[in-house]
C-alpha atoms as a PDB file:
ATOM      1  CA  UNK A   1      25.954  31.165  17.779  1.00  0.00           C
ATOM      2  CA  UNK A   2      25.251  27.720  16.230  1.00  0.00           C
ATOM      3  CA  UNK A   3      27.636  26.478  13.761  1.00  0.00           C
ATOM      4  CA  UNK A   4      26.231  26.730  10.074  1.00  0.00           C
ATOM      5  CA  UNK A   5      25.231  22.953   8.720  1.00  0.00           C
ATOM      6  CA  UNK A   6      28.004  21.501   6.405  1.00  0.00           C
ATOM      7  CA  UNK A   7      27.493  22.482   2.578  1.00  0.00           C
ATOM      8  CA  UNK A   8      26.671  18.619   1.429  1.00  0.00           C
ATOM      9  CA  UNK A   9      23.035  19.346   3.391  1.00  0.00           C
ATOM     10  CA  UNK A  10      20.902  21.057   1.224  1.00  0.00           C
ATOM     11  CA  UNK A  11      19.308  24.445   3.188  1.00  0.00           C
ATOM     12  CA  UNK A  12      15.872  24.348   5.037  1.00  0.00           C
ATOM     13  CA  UNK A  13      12.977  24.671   2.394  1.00  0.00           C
ATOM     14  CA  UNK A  14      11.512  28.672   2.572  1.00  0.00           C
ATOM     15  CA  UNK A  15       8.148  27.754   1.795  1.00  0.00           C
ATOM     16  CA  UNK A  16       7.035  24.001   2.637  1.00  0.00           C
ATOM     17  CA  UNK A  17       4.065  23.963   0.386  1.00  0.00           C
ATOM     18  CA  UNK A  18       5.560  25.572  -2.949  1.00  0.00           C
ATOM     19  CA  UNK A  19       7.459  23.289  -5.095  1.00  0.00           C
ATOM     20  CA  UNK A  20      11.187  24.000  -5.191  1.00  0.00           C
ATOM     21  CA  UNK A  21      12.470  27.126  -7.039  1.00  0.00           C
ATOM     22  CA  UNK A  22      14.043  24.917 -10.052  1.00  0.00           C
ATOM     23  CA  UNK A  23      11.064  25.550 -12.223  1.00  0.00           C
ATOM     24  CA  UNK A  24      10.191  29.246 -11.564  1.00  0.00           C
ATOM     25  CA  UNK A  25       7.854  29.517 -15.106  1.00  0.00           C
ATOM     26  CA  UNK A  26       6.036  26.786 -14.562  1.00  0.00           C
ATOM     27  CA  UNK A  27       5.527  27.583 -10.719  1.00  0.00           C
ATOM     28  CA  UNK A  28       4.226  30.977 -12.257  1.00  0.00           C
ATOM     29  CA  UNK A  29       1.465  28.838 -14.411  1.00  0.00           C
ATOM     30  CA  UNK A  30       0.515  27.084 -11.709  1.00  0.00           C
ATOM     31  CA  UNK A  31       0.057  29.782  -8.998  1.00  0.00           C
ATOM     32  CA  UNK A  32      -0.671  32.654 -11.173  1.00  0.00           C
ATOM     33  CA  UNK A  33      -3.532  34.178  -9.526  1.00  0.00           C
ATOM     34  CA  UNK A  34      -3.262  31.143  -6.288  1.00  0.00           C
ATOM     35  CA  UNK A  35      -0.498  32.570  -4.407  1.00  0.00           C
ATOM     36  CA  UNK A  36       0.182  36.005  -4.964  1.00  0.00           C
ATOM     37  CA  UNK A  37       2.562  36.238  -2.342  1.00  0.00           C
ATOM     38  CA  UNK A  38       4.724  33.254  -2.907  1.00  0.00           C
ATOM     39  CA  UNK A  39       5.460  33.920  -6.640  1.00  0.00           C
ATOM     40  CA  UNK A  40       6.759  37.365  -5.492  1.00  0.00           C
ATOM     41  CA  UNK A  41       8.743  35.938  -2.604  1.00  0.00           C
ATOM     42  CA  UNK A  42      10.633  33.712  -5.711  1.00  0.00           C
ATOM     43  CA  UNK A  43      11.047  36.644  -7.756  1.00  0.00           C
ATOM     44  CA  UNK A  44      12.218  38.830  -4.690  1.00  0.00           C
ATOM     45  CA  UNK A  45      14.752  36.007  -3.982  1.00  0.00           C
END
C-alpha cells in the first residue's frame, strides 16, 4: 500500500464539476433541482 500524501496537500476533489463543499446553502440554490445526486452526496458526506 501507497503511503497517504502529507497533510499540507489538500485531498483529491470528490466531484470535479461541483464547487467545493465550503458553501453547502448556496450549492443547494444553485443545483436544487440540477443535480439531484450531487447535493445528496454533500449531505451524505
Amino acid at each position: 500500500m501507497t503511503s497517504p500524501p502529507p497533510a499540507s496537500s489538500p485531498p483529491p476533489p470528490v466531484a470535479p464539476d461541483m464547487p467545493p463543499p465550503a458553501t453547502p446553502a448556496l450549492l443547494i440554490s444553485s443545483t436544487n433541482g440540477h443535480s439531484d445526486g450531487a447535493v445528496s452526496r454533500y449531505f451524505v458526506v
